[in-house]
C-alpha atoms as a PDB file:
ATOM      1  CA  UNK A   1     -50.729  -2.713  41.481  1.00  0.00           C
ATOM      2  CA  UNK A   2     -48.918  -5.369  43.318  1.00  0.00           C
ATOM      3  CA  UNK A   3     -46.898  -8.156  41.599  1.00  0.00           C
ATOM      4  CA  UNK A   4     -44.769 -11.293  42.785  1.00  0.00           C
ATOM      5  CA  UNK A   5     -41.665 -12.370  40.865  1.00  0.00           C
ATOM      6  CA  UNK A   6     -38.931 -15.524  41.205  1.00  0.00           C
ATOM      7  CA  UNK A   7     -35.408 -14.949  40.253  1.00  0.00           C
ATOM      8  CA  UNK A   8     -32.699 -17.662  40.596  1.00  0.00           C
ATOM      9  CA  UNK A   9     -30.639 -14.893  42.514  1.00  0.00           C
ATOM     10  CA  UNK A  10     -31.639 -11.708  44.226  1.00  0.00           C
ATOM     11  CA  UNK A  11     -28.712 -10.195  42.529  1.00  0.00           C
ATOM     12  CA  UNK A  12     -30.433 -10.752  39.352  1.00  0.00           C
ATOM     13  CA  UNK A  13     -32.557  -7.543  39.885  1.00  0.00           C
ATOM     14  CA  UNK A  14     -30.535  -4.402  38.643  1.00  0.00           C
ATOM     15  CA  UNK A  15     -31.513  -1.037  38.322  1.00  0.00           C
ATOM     16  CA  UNK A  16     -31.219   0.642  35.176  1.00  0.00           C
ATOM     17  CA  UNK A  17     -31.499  -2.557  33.001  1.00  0.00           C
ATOM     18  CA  UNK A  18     -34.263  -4.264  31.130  1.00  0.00           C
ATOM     19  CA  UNK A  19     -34.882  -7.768  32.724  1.00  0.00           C
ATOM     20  CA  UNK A  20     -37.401 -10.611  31.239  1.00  0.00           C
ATOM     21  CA  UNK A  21     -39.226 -11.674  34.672  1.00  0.00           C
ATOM     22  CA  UNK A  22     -42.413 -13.854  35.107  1.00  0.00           C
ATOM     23  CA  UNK A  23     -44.374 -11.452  36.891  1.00  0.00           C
ATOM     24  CA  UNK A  24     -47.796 -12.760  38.905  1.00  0.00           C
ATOM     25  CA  UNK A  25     -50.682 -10.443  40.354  1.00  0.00           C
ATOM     26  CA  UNK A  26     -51.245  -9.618  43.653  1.00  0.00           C
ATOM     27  CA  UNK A  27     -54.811  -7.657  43.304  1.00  0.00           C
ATOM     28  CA  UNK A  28     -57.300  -9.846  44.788  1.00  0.00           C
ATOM     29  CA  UNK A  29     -60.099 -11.319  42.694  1.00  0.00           C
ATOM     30  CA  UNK A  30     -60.174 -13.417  39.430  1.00  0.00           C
ATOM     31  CA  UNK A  31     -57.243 -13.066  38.435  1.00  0.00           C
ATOM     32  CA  UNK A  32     -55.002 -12.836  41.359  1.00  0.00           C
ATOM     33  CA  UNK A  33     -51.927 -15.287  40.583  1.00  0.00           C
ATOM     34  CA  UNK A  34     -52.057 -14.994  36.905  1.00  0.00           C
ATOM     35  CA  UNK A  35     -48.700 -15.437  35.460  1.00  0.00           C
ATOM     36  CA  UNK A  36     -47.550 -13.397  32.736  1.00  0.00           C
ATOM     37  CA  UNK A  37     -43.882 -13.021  30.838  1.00  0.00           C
ATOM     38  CA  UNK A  38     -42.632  -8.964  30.717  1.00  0.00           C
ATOM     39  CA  UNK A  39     -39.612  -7.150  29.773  1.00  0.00           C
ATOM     40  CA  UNK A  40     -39.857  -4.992  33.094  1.00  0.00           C
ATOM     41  CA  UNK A  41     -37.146  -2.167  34.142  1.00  0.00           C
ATOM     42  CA  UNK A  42     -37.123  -2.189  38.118  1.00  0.00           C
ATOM     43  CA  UNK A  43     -35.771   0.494  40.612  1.00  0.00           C
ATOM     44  CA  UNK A  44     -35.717   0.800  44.650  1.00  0.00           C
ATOM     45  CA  UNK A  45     -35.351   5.099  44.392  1.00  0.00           C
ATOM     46  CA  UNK A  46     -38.473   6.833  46.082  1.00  0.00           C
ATOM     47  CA  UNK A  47     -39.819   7.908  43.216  1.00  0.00           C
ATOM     48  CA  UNK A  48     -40.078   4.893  41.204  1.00  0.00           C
ATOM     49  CA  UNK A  49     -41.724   3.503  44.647  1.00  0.00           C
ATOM     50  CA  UNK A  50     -44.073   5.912  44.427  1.00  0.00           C
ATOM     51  CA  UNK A  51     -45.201   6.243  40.826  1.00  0.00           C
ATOM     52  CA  UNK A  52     -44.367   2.480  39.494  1.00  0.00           C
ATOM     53  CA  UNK A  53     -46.398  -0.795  40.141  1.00  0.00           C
ATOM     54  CA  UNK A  54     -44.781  -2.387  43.412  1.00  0.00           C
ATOM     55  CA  UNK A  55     -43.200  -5.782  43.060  1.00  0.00           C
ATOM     56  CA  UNK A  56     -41.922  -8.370  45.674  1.00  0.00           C
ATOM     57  CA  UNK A  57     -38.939 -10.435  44.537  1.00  0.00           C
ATOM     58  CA  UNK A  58     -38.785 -14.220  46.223  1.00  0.00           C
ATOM     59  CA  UNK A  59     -35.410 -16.320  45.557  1.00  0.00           C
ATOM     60  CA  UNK A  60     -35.565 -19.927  43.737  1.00  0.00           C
ATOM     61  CA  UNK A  61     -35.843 -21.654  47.457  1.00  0.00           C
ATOM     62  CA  UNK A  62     -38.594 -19.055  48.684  1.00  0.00           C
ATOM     63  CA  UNK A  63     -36.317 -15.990  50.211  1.00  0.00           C
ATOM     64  CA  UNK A  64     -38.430 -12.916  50.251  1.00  0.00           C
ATOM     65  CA  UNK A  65     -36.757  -9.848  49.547  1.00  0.00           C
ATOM     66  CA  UNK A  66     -37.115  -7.707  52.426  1.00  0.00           C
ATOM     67  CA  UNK A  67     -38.360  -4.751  50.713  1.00  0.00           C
ATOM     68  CA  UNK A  68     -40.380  -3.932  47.774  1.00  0.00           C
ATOM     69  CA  UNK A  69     -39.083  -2.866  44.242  1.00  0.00           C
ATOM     70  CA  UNK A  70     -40.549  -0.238  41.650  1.00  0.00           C
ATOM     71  CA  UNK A  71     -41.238  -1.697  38.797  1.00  0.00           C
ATOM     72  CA  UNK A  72     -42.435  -1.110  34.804  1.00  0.00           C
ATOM     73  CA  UNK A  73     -43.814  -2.869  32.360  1.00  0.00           C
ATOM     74  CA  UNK A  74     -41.736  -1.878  29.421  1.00  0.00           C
ATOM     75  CA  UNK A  75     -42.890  -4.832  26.853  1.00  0.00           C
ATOM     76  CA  UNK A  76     -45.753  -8.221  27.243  1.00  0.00           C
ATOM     77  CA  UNK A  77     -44.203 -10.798  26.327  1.00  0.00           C
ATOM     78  CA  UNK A  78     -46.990 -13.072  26.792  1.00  0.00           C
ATOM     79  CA  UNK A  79     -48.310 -16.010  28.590  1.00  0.00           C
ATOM     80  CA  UNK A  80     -45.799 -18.778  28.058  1.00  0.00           C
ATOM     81  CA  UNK A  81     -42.252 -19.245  28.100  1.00  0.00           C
ATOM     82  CA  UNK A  82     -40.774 -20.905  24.931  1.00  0.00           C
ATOM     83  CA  UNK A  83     -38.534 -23.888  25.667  1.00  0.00           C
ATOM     84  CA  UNK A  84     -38.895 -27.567  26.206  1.00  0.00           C
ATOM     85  CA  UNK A  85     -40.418 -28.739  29.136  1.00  0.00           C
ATOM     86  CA  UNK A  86     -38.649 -29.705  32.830  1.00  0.00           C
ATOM     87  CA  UNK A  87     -35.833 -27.154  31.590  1.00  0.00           C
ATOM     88  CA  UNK A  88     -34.086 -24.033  32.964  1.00  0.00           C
ATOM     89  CA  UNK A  89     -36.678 -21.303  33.454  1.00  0.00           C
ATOM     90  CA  UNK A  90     -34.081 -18.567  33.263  1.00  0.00           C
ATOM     91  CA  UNK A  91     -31.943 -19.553  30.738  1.00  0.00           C
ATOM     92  CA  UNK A  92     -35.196 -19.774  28.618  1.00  0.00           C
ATOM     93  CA  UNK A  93     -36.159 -16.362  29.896  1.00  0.00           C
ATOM     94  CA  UNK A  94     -32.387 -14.954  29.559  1.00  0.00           C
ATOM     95  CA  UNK A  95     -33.121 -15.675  25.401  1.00  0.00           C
ATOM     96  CA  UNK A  96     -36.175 -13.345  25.509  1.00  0.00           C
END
């Protein structure tokens, strides 16, 4: 599967740690877009290309990542972010 992520910097993505990212799906159909919140562990090695579900990172002001990562779903966190409205997206998701 193919999934689309936002990250305030395109640093943020390390390999070998557990991240909290708002993931969305690619696969066309119903629910293409739906947004979800997962604890993910992501990796650009040719195996975890191979054998994970493929993600494409964009920065804050719409920079795509040039190439894809590897990427698995380690733990759903659900559908919603808790937090109080109009406020930092990532230091919300930093506190999952």
């Amino acid at each position: 599967m193919e999934y689309l992520c936002h990250v305030k910097h395109l640093q943020d993505l390390q390999e070998g740690k557990k991240i909290v990212l708002t993931i969305r799906d690619l696969t066309p159909g119903k629910r293409k877009y739906l947004a979800r919140v997962a604890r993910v562990e992501v990796s650009r090695k040719p195996e975890a290309l191979a054998q994970w579900d493929k993600l494409w990172a964009h920065s804050v002001v719409g920079y795509k990542d040039s190439q894809p990562w590897g990427m698995k779903v380690g733990e759903e966190l659900g559908l919603l972010v808790p937090g109080k409205p109009y406020d930092d997206i990532y230091q919300a998701l930093a506190k999952m």
